[in-house]
PDB file of N, CA and C in Angstrom:
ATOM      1  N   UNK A   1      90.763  80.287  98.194  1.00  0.00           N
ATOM      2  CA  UNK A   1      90.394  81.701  98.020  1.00  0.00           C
ATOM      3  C   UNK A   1      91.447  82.635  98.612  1.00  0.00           C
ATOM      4  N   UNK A   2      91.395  83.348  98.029  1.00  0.00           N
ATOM      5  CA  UNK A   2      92.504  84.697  98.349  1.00  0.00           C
ATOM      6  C   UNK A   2      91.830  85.236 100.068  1.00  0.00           C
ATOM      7  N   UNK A   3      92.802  85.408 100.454  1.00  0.00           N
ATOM      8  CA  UNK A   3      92.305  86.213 102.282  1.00  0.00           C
ATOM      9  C   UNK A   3      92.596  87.301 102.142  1.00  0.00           C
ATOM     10  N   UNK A   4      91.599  87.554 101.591  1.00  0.00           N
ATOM     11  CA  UNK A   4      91.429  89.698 101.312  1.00  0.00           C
ATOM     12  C   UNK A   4      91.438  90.152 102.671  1.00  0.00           C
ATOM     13  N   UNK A   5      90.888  89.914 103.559  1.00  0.00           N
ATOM     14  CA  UNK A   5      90.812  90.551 105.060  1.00  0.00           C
ATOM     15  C   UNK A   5      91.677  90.541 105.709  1.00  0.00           C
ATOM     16  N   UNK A   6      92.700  89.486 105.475  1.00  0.00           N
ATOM     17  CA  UNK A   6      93.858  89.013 106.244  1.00  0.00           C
ATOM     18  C   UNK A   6      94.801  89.966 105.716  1.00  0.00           C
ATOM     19  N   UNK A   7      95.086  90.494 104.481  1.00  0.00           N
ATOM     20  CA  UNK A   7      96.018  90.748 104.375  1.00  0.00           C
ATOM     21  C   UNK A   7      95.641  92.294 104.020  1.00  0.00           C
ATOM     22  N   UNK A   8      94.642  93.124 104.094  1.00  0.00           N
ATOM     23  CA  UNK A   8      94.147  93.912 104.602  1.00  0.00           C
ATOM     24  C   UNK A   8      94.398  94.074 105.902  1.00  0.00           C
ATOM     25  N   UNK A   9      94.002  93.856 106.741  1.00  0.00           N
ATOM     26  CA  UNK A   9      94.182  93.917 108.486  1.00  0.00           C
ATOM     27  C   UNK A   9      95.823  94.156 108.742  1.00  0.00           C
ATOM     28  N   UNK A  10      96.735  93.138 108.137  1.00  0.00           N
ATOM     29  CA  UNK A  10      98.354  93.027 108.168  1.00  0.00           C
ATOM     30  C   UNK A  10      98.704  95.035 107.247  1.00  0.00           C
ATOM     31  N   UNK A  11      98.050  94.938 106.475  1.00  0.00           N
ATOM     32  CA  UNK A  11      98.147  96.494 105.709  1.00  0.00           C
ATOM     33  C   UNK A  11      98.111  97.156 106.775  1.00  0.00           C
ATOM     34  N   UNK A  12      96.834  97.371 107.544  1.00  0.00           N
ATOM     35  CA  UNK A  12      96.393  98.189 108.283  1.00  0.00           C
ATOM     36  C   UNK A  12      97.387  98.486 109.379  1.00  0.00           C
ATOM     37  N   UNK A  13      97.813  97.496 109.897  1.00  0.00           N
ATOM     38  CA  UNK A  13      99.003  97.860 110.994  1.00  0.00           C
ATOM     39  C   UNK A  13     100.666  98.141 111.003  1.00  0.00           C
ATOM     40  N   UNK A  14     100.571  97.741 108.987  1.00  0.00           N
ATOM     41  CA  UNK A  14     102.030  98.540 109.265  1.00  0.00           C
ATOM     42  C   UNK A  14     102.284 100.297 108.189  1.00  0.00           C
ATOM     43  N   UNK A  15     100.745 100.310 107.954  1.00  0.00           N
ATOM     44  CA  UNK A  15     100.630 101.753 107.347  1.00  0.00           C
ATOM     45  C   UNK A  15     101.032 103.230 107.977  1.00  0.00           C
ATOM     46  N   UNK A  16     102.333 103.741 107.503  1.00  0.00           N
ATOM     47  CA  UNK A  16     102.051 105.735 108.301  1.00  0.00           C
ATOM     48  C   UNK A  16     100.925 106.392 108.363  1.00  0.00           C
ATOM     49  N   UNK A  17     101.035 107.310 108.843  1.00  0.00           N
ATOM     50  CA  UNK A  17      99.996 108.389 109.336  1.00  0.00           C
ATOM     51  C   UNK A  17      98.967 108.892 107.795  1.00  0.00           C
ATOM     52  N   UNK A  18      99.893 108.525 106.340  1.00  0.00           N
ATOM     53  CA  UNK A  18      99.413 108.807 105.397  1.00  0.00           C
ATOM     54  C   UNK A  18      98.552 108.111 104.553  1.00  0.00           C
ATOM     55  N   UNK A  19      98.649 106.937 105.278  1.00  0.00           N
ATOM     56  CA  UNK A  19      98.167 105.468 104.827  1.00  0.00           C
ATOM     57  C   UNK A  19      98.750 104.714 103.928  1.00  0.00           C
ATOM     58  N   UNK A  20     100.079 104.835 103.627  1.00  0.00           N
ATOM     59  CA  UNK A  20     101.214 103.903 103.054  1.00  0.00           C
ATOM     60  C   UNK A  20     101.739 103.349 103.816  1.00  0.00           C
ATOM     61  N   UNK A  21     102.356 102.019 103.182  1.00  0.00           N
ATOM     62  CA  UNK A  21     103.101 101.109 103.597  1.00  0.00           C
ATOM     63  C   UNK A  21     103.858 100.462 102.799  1.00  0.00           C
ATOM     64  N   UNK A  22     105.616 100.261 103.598  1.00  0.00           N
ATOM     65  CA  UNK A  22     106.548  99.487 102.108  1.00  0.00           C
ATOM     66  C   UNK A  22     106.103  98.608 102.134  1.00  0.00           C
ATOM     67  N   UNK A  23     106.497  97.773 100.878  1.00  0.00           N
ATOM     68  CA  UNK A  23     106.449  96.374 100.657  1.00  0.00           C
ATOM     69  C   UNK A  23     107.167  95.663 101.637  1.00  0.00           C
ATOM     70  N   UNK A  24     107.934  95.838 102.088  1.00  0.00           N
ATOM     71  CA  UNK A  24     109.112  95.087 103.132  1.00  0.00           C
ATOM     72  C   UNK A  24     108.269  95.093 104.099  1.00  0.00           C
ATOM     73  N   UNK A  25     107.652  96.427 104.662  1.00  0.00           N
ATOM     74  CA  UNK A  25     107.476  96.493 106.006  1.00  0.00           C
ATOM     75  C   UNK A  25     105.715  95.496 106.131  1.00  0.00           C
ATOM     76  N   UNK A  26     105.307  95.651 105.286  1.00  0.00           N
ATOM     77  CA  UNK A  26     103.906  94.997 105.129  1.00  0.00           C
ATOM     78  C   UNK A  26     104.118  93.347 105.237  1.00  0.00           C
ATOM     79  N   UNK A  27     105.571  92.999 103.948  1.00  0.00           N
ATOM     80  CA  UNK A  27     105.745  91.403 104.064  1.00  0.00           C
ATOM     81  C   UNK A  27     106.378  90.717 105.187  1.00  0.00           C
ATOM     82  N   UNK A  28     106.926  91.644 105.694  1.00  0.00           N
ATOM     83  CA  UNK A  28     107.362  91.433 107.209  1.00  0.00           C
ATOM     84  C   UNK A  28     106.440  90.847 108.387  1.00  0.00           C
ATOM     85  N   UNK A  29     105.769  91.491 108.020  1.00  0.00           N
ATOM     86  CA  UNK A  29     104.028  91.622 108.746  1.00  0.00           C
ATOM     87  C   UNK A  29     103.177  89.902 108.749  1.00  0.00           C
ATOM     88  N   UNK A  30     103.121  90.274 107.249  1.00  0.00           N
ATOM     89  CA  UNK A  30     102.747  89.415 106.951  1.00  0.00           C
ATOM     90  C   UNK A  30     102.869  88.190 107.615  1.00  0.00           C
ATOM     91  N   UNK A  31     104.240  87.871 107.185  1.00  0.00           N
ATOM     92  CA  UNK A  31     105.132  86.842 107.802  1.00  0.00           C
ATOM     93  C   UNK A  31     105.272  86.653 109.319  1.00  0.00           C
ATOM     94  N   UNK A  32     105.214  87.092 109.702  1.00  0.00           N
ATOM     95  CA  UNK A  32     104.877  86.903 111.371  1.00  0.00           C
ATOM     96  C   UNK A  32     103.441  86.728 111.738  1.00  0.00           C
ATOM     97  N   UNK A  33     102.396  87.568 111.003  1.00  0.00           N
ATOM     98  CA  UNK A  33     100.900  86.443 111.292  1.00  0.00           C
ATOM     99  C   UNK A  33     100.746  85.349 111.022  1.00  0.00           C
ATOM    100  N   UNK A  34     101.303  84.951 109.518  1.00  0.00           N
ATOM    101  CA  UNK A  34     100.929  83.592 109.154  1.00  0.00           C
ATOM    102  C   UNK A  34     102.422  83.631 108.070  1.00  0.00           C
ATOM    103  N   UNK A  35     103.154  82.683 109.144  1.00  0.00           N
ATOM    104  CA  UNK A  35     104.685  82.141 108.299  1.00  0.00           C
ATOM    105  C   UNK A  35     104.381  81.671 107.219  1.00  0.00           C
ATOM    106  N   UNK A  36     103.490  80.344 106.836  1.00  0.00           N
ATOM    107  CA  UNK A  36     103.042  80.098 105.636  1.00  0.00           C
ATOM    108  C   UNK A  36     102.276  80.558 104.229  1.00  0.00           C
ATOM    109  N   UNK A  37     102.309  82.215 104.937  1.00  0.00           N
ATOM    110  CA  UNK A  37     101.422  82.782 103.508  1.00  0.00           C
ATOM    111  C   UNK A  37     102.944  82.845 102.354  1.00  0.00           C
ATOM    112  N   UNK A  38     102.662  82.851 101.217  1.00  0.00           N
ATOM    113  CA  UNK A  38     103.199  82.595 100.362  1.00  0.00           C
ATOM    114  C   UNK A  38     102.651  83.244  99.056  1.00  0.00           C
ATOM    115  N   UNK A  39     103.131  84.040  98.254  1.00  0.00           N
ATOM    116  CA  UNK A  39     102.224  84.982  97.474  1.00  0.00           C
ATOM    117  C   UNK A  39     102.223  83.228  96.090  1.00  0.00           C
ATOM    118  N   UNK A  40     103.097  82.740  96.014  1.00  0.00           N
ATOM    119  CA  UNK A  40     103.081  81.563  95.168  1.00  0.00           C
ATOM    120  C   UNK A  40     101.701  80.869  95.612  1.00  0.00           C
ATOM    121  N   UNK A  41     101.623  80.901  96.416  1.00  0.00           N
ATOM    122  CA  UNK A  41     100.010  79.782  96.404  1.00  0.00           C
ATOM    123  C   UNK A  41      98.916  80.090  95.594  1.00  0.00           C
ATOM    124  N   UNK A  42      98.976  82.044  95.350  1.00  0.00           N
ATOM    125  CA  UNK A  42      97.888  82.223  94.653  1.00  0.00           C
ATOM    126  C   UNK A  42      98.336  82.724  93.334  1.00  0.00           C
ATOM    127  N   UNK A  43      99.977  82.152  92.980  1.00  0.00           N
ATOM    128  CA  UNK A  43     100.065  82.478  91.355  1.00  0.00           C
ATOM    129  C   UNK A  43     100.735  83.162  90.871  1.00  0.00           C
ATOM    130  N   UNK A  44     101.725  83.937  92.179  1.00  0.00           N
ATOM    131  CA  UNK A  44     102.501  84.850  91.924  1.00  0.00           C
ATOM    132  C   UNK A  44     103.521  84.455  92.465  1.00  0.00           C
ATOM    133  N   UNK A  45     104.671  85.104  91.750  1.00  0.00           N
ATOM    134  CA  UNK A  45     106.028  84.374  92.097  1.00  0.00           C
ATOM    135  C   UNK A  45     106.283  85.394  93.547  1.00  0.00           C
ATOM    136  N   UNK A  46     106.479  86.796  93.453  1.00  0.00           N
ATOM    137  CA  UNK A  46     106.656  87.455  94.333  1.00  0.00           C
ATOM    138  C   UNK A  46     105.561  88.637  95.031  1.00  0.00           C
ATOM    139  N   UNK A  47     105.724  89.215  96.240  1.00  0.00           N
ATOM    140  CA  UNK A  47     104.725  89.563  96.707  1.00  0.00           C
ATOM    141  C   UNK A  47     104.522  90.895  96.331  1.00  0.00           C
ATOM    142  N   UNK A  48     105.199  91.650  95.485  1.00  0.00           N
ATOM    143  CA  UNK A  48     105.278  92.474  94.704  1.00  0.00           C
ATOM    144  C   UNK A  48     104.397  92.620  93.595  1.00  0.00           C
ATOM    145  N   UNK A  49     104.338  91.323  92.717  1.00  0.00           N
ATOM    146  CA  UNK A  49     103.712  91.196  91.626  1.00  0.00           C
ATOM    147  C   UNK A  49     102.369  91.021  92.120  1.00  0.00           C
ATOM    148  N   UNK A  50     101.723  89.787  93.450  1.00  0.00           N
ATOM    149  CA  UNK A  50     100.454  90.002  93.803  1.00  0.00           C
ATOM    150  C   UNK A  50      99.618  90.930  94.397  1.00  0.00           C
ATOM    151  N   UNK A  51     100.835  92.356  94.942  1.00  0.00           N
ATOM    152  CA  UNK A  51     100.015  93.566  94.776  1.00  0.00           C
ATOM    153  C   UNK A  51      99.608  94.601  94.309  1.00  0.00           C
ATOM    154  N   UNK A  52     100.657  94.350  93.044  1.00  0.00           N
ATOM    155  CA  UNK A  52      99.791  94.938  91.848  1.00  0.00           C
ATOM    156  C   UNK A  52      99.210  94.208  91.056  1.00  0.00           C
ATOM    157  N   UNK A  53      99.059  93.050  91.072  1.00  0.00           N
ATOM    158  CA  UNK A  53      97.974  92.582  90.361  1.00  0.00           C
ATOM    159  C   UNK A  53      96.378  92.500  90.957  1.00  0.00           C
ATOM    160  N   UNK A  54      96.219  92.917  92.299  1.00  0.00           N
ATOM    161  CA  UNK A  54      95.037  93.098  93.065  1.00  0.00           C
ATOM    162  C   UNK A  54      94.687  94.413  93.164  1.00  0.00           C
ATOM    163  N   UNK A  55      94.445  95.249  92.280  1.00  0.00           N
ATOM    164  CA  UNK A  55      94.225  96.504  92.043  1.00  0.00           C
ATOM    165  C   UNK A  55      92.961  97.058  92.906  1.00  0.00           C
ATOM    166  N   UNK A  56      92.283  95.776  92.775  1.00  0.00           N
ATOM    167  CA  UNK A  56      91.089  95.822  93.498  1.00  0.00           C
ATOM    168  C   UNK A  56      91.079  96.030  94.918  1.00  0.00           C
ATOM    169  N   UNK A  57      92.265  95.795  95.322  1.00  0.00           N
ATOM    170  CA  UNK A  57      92.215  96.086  97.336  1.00  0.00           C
ATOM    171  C   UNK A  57      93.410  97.077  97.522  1.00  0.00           C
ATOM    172  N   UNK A  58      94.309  97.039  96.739  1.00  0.00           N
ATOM    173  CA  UNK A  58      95.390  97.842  96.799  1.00  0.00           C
ATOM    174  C   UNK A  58      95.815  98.745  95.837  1.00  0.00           C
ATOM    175  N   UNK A  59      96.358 100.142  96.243  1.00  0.00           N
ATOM    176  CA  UNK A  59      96.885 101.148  95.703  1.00  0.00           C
ATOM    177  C   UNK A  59      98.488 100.989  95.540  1.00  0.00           C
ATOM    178  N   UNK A  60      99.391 100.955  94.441  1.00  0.00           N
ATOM    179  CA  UNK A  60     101.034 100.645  94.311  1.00  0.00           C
ATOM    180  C   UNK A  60     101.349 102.008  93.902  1.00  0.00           C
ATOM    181  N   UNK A  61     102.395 102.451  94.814  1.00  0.00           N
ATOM    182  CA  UNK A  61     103.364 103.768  94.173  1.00  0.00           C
ATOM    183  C   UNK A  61     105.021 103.023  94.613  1.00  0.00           C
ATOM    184  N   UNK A  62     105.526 103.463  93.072  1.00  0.00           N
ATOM    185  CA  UNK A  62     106.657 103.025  93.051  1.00  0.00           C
ATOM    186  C   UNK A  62     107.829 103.968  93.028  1.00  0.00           C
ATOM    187  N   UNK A  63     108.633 104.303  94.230  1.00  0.00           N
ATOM    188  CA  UNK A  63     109.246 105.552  94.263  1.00  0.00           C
ATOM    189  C   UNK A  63     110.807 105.456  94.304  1.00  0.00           C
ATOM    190  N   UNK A  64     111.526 106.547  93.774  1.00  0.00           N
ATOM    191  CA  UNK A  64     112.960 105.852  94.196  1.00  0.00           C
ATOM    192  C   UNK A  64     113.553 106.812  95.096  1.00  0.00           C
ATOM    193  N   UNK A  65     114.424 105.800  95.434  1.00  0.00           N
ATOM    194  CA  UNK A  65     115.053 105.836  97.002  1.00  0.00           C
ATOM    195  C   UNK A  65     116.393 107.053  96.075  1.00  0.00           C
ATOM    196  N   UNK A  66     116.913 107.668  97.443  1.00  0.00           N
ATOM    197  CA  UNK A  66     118.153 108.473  96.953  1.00  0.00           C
ATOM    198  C   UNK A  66     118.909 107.574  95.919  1.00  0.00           C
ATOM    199  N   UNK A  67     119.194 106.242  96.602  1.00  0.00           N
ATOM    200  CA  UNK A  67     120.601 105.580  95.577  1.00  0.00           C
ATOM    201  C   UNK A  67     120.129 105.325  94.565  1.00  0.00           C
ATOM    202  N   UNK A  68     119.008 105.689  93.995  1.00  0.00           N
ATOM    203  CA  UNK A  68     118.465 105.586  92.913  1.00  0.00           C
ATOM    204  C   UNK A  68     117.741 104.076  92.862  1.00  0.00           C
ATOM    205  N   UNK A  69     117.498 103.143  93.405  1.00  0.00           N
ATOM    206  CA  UNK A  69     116.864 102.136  93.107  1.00  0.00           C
ATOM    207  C   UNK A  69     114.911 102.380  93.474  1.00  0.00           C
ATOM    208  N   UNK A  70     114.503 101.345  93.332  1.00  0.00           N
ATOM    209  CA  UNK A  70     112.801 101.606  93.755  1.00  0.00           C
ATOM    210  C   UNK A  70     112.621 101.124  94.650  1.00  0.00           C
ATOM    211  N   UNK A  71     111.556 100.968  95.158  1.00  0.00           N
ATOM    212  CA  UNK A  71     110.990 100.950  96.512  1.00  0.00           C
ATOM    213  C   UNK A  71     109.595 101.338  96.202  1.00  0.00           C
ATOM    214  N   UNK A  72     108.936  99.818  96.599  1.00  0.00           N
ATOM    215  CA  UNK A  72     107.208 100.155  96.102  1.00  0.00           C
ATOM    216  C   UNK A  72     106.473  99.778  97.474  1.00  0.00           C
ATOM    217  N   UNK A  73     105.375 100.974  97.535  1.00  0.00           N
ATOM    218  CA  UNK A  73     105.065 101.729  99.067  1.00  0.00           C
ATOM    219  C   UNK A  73     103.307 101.151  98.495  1.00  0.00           C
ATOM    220  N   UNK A  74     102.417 100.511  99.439  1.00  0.00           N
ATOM    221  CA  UNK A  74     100.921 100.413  99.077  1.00  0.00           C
ATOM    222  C   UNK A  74      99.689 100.837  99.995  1.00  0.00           C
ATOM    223  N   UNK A  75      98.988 100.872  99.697  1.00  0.00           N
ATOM    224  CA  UNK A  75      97.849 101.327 100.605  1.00  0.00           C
ATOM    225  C   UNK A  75      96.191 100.444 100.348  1.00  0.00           C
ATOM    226  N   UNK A  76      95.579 100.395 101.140  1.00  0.00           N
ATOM    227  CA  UNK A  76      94.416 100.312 100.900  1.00  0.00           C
ATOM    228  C   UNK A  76      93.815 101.330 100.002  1.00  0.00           C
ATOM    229  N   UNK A  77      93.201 100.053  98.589  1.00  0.00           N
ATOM    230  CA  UNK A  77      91.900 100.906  97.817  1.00  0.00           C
ATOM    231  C   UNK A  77      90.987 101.422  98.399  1.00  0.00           C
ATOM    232  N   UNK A  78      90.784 102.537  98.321  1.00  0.00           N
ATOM    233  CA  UNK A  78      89.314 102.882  98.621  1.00  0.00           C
ATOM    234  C   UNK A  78      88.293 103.162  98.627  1.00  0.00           C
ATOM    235  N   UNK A  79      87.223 102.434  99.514  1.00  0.00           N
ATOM    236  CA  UNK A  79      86.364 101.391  98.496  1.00  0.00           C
ATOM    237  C   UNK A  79      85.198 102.128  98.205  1.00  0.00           C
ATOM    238  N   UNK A  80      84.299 102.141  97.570  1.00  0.00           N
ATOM    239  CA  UNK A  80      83.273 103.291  96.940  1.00  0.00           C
ATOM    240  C   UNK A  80      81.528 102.591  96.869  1.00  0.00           C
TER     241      UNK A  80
END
């Protein structure tokens, strides 16, 4: 089963004041609670693709940086 809480909670502590968080700074996170999470275990090649494909816990804005490349920032859904 997917660890919705786990990786919720890891959200929660590397979110700004606005309630975003990069992808980097979240998988970073990640990776230091549990070295072995792996977005491949549940089907996804990268951890990018498994948070937008969980629409259901997470919000994706994809913004670009000055040098023009992207940079995708997420937040907790919220829940109703």
């Amino acid at each position: 089963p997917f660890p919705a809480h786990f990786v919720l909670d890891a959200l929660d502590h590397t979110d700004d004041d606005s309630g975003w968080s990069s992808l980097s700074a979240f998988g970073s996170y990640l990776n230091k609670l549990q070295p072995d999470f792996d977005p491949r275990n549940f089907g996804y090649k990268k951890l990018s693709d498994l948070v937008k494909a969980r629409s259901d816990l997470f919000e994706v804005d994809e913004r670009k940086t000055a040098a023009g490349n992207k940079q995708v920032y997420l937040r907790a859904k919220k829940q109703t």
